[in-house]
PDB file of N, CA and C in Angstrom:
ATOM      1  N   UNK A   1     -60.162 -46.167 -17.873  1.00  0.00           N
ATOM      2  CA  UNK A   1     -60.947 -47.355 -17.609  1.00  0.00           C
ATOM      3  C   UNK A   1     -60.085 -48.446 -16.989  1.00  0.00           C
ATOM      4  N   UNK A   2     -58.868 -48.341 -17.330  1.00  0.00           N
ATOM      5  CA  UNK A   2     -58.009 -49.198 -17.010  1.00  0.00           C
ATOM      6  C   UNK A   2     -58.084 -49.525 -15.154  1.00  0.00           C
ATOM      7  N   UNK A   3     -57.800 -48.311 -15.172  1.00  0.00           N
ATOM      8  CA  UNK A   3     -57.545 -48.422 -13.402  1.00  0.00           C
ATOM      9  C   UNK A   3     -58.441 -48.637 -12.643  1.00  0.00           C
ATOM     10  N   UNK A   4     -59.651 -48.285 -13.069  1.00  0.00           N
ATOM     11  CA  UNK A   4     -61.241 -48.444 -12.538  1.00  0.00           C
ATOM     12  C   UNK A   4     -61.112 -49.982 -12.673  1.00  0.00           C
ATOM     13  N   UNK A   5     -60.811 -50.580 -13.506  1.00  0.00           N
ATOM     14  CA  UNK A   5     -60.823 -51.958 -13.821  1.00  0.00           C
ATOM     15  C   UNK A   5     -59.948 -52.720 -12.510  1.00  0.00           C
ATOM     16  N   UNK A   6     -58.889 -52.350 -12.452  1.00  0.00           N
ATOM     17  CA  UNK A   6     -58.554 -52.818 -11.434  1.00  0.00           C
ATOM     18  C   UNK A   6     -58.427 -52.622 -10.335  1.00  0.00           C
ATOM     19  N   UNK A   7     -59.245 -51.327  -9.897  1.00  0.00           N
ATOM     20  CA  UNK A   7     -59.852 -51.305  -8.843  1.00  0.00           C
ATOM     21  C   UNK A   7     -60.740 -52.322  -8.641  1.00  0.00           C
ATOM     22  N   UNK A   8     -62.079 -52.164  -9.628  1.00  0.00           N
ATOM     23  CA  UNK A   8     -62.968 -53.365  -9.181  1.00  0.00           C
ATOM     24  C   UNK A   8     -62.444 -54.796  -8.780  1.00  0.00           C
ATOM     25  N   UNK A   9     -61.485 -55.364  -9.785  1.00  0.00           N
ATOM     26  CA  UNK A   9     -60.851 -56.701  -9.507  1.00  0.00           C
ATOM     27  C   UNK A   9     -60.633 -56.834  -8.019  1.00  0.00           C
ATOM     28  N   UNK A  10     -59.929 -55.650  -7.624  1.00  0.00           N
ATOM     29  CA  UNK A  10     -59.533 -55.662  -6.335  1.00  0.00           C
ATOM     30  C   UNK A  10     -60.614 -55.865  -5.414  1.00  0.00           C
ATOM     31  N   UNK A  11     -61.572 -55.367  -5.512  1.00  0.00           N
ATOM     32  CA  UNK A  11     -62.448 -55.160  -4.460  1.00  0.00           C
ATOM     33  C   UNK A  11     -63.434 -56.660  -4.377  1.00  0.00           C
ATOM     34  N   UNK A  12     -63.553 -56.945  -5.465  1.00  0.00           N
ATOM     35  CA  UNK A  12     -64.310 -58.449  -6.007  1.00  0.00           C
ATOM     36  C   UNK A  12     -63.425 -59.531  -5.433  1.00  0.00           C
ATOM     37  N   UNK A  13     -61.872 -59.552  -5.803  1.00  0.00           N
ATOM     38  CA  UNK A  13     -60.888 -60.512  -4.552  1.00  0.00           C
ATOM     39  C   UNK A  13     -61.057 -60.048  -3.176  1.00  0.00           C
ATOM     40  N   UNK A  14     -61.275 -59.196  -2.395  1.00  0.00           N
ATOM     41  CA  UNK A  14     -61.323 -58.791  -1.506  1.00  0.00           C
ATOM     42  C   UNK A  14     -62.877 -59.298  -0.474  1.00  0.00           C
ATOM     43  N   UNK A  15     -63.783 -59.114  -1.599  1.00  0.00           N
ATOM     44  CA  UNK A  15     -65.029 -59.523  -1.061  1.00  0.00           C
ATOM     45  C   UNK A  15     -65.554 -61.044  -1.778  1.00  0.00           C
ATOM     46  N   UNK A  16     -65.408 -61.704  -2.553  1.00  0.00           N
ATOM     47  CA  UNK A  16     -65.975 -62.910  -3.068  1.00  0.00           C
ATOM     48  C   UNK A  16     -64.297 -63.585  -2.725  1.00  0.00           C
ATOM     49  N   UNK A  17     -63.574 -63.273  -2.964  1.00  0.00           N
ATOM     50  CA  UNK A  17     -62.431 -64.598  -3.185  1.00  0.00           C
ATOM     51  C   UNK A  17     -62.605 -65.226  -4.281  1.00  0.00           C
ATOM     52  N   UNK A  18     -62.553 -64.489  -5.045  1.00  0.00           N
ATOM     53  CA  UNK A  18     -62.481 -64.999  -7.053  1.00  0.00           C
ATOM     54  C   UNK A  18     -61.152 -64.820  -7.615  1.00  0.00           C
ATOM     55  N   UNK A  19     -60.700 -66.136  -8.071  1.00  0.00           N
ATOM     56  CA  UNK A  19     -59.275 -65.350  -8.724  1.00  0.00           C
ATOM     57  C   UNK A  19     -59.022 -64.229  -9.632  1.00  0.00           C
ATOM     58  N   UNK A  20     -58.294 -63.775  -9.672  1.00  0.00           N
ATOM     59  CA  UNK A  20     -58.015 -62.514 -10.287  1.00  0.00           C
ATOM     60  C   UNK A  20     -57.785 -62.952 -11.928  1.00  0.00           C
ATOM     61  N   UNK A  21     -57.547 -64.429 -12.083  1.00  0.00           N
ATOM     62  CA  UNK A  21     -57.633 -64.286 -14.098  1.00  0.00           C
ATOM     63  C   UNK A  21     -59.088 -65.161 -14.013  1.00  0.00           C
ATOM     64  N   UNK A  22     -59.948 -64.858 -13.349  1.00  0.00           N
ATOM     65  CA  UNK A  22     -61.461 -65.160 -13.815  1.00  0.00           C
ATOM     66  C   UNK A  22     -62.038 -63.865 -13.859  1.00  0.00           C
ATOM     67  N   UNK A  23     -62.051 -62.751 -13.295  1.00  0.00           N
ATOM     68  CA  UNK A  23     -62.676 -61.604 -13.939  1.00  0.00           C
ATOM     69  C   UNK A  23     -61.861 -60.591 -14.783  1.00  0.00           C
ATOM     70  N   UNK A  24     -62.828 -60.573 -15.818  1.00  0.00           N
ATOM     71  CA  UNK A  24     -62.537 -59.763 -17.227  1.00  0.00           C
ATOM     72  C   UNK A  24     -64.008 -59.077 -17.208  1.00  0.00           C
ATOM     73  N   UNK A  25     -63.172 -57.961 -17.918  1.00  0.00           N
ATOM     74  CA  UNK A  25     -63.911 -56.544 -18.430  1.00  0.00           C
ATOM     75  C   UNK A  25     -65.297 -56.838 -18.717  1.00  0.00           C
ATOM     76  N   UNK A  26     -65.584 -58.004 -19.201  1.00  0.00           N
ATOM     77  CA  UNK A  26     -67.116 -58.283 -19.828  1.00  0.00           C
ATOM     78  C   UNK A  26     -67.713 -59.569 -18.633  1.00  0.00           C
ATOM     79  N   UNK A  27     -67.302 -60.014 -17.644  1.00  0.00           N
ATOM     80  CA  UNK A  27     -67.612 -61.040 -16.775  1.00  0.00           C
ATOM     81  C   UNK A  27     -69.236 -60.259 -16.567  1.00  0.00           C
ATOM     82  N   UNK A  28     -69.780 -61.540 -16.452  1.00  0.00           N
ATOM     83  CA  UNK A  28     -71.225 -60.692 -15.852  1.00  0.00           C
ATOM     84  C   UNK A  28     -70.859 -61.252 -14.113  1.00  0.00           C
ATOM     85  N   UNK A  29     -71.195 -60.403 -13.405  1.00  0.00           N
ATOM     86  CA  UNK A  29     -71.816 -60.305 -12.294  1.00  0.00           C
ATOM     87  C   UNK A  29     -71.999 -61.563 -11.310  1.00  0.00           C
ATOM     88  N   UNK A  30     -73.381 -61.998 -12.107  1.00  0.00           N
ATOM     89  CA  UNK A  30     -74.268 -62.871 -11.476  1.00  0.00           C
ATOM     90  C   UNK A  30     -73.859 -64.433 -12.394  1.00  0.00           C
ATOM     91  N   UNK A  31     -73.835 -64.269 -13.826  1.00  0.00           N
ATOM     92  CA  UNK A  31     -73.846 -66.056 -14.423  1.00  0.00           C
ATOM     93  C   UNK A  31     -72.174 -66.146 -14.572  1.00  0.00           C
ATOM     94  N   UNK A  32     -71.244 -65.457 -14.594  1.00  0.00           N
ATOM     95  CA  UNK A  32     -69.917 -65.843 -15.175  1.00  0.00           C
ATOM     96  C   UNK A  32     -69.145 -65.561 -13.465  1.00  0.00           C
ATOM     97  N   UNK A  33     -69.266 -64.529 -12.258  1.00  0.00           N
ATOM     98  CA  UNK A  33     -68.970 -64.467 -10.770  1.00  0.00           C
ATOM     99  C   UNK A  33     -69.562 -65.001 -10.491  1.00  0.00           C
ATOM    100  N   UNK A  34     -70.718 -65.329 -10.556  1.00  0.00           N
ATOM    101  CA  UNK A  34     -71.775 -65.805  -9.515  1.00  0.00           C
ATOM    102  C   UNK A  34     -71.540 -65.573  -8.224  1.00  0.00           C
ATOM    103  N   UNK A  35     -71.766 -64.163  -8.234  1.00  0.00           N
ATOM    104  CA  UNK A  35     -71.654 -63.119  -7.545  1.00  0.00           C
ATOM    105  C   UNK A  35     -73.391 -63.720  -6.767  1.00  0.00           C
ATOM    106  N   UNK A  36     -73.328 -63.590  -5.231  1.00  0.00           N
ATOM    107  CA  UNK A  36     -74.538 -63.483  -4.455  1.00  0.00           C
ATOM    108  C   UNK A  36     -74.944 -61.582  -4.688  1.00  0.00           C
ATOM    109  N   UNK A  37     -76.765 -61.929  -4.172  1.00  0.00           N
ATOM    110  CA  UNK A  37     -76.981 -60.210  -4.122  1.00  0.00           C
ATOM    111  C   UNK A  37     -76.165 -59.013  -2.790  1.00  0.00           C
ATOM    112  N   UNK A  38     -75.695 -60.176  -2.103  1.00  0.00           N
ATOM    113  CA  UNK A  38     -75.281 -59.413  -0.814  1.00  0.00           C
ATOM    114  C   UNK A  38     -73.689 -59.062  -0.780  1.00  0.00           C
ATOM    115  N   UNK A  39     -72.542 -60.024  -1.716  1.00  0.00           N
ATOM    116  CA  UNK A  39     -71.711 -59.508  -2.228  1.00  0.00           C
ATOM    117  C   UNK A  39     -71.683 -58.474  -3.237  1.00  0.00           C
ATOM    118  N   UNK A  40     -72.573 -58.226  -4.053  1.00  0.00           N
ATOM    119  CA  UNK A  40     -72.584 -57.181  -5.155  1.00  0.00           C
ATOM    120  C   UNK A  40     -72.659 -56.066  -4.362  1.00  0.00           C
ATOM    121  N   UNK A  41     -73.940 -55.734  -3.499  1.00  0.00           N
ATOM    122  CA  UNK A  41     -74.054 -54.515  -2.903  1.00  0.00           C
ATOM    123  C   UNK A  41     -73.238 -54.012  -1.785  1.00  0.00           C
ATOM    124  N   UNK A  42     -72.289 -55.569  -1.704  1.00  0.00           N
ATOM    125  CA  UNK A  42     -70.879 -54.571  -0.763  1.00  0.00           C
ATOM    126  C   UNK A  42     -69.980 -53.971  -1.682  1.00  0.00           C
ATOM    127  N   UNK A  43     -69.924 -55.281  -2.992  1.00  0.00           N
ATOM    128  CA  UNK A  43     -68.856 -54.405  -4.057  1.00  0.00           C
ATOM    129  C   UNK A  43     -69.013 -53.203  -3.871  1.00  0.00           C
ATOM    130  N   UNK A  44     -70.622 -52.751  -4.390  1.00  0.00           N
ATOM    131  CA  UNK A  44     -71.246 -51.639  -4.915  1.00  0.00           C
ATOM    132  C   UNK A  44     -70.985 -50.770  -3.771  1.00  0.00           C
ATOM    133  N   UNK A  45     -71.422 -51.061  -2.614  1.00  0.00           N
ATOM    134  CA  UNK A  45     -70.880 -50.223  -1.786  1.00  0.00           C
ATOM    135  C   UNK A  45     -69.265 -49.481  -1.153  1.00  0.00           C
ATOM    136  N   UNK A  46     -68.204 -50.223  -1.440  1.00  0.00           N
ATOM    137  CA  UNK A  46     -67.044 -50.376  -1.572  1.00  0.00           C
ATOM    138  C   UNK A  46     -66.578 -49.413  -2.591  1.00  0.00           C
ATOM    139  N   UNK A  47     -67.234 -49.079  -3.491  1.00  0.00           N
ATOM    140  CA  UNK A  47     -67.064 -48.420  -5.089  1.00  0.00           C
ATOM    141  C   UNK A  47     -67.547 -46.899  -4.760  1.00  0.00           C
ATOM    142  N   UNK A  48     -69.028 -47.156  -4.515  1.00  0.00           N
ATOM    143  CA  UNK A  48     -69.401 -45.303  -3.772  1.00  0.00           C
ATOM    144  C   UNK A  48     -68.319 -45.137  -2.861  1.00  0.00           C
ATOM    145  N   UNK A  49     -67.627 -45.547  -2.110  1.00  0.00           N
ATOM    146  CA  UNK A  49     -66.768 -44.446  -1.175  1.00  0.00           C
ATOM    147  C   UNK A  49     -65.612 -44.567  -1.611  1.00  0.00           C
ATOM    148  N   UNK A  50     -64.561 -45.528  -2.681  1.00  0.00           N
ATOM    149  CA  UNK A  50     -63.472 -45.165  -3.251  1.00  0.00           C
ATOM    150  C   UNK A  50     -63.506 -44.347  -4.215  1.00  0.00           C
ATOM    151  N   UNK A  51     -64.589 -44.025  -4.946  1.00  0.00           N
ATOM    152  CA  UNK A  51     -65.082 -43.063  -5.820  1.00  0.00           C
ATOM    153  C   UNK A  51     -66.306 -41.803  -5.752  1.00  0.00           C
ATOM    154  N   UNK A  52     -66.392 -41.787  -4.779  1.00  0.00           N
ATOM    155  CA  UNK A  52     -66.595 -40.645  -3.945  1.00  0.00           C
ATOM    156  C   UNK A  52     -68.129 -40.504  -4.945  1.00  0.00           C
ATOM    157  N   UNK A  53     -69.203 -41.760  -5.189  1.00  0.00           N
ATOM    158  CA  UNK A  53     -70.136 -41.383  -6.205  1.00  0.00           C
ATOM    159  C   UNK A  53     -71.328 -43.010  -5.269  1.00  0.00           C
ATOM    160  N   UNK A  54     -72.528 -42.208  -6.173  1.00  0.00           N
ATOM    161  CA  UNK A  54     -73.720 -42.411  -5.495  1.00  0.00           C
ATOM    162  C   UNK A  54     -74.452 -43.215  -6.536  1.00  0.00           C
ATOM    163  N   UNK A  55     -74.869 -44.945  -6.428  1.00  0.00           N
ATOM    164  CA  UNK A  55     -75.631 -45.238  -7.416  1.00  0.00           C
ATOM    165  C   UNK A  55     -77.488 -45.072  -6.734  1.00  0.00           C
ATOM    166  N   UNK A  56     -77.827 -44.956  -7.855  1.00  0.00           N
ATOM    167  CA  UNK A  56     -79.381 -44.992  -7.621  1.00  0.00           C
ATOM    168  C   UNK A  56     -80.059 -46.450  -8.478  1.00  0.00           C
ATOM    169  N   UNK A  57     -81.627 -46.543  -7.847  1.00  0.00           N
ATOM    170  CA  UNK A  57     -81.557 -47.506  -8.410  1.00  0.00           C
ATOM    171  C   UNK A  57     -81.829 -47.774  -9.728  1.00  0.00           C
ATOM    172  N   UNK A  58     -82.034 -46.966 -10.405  1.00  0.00           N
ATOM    173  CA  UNK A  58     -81.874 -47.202 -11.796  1.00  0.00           C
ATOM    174  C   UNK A  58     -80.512 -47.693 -12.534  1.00  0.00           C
ATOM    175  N   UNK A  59     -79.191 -47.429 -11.502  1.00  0.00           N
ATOM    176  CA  UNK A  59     -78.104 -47.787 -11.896  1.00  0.00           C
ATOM    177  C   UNK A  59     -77.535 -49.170 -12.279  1.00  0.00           C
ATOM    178  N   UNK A  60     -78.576 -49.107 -10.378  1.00  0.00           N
ATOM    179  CA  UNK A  60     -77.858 -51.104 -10.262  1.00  0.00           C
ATOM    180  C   UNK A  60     -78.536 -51.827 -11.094  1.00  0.00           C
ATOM    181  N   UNK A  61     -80.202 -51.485 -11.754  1.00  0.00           N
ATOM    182  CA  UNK A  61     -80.561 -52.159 -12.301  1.00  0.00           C
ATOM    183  C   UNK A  61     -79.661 -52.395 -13.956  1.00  0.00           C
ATOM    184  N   UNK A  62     -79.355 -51.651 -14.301  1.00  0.00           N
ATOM    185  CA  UNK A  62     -78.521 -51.509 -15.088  1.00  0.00           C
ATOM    186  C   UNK A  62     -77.127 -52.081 -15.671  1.00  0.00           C
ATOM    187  N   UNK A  63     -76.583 -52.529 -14.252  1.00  0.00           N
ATOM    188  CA  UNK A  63     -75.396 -53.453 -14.339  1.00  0.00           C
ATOM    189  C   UNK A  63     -75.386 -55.017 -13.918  1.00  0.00           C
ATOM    190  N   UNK A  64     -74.953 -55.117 -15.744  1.00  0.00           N
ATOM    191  CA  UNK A  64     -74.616 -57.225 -15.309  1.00  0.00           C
ATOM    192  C   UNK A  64     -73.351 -57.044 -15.592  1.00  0.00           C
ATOM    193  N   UNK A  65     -72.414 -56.355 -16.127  1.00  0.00           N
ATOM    194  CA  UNK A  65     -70.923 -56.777 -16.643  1.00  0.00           C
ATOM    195  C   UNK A  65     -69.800 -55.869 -15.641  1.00  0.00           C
ATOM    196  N   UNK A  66     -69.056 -56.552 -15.430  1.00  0.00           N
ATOM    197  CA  UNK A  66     -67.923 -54.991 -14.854  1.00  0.00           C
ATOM    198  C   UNK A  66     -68.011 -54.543 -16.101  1.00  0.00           C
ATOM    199  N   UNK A  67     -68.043 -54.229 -17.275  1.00  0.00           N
ATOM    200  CA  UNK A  67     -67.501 -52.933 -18.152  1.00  0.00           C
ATOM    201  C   UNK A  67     -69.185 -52.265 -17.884  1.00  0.00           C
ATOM    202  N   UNK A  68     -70.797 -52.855 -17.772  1.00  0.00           N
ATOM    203  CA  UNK A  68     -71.485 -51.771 -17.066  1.00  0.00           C
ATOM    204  C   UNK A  68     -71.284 -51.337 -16.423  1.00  0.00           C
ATOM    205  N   UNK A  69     -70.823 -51.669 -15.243  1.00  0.00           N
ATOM    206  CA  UNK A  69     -70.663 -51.247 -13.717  1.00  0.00           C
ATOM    207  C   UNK A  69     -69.176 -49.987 -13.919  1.00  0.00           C
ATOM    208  N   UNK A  70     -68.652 -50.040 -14.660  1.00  0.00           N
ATOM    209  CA  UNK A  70     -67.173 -48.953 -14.993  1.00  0.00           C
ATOM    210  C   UNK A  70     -67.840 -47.806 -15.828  1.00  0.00           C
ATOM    211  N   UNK A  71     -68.812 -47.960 -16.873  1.00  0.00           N
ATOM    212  CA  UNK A  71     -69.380 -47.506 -17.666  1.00  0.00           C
ATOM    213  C   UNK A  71     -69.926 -45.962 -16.539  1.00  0.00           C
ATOM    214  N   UNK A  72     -70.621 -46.756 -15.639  1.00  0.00           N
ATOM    215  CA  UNK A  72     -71.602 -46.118 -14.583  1.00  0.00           C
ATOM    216  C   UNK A  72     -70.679 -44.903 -14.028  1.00  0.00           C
ATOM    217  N   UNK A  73     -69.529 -45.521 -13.507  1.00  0.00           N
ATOM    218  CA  UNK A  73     -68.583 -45.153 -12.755  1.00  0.00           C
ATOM    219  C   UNK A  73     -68.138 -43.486 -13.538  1.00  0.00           C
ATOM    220  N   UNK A  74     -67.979 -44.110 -14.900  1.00  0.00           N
ATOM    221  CA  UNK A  74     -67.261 -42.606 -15.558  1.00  0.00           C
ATOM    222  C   UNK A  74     -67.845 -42.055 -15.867  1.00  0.00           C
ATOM    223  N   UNK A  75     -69.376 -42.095 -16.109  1.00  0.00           N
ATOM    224  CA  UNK A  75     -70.534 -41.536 -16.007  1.00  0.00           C
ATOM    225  C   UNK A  75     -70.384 -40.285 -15.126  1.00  0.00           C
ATOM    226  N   UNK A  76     -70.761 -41.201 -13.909  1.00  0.00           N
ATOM    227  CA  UNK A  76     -70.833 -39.996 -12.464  1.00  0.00           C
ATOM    228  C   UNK A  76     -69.775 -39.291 -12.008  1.00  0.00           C
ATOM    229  N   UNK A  77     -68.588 -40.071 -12.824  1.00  0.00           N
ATOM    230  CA  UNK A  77     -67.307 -39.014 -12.143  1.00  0.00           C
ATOM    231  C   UNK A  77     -67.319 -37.897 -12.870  1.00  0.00           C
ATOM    232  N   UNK A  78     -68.058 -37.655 -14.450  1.00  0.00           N
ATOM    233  CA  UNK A  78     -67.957 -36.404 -15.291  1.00  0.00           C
ATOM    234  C   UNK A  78     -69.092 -35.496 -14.761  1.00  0.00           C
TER     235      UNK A  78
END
């Protein structure tokens, strides 16, 4: 989980410009990033091709926290 973790960090500095000691494991998304919908679904998109995995939409509905969104992740990699 660890590394998944900081993968995401990475990709969230990369696409929002959030400092890196404002997201933690339990940050939601949308009220603690305030993350727009059009940055999430690049995250999200950014994530299917470093992890070689496919969300549907039952997934995204599913994720407010990076530890959902990692949750998902080790899900589909098993």
């Amino acid at each position: 989980m660890n590394e998944i973790f900081e993968n995401i960090k990475s990709i969230i500095i990369d696409i929002a410009d959030i400092p890196e000691d404002e997201i933690e494991l339990d940050s939601e998304m949308l009220d603690d990033l305030c993350l727009s919908s059009i940055e999430i679904m690049s995250i999200i998109g950014d994530i299917e091709v470093k992890y070689d995995v496919k969300f549907a939409s039952d997934d995204l509905l599913k994720i407010r926290s990076i530890r959902d969104l990692i949750s998902i992740i080790e899900e589909k990699k098993n």
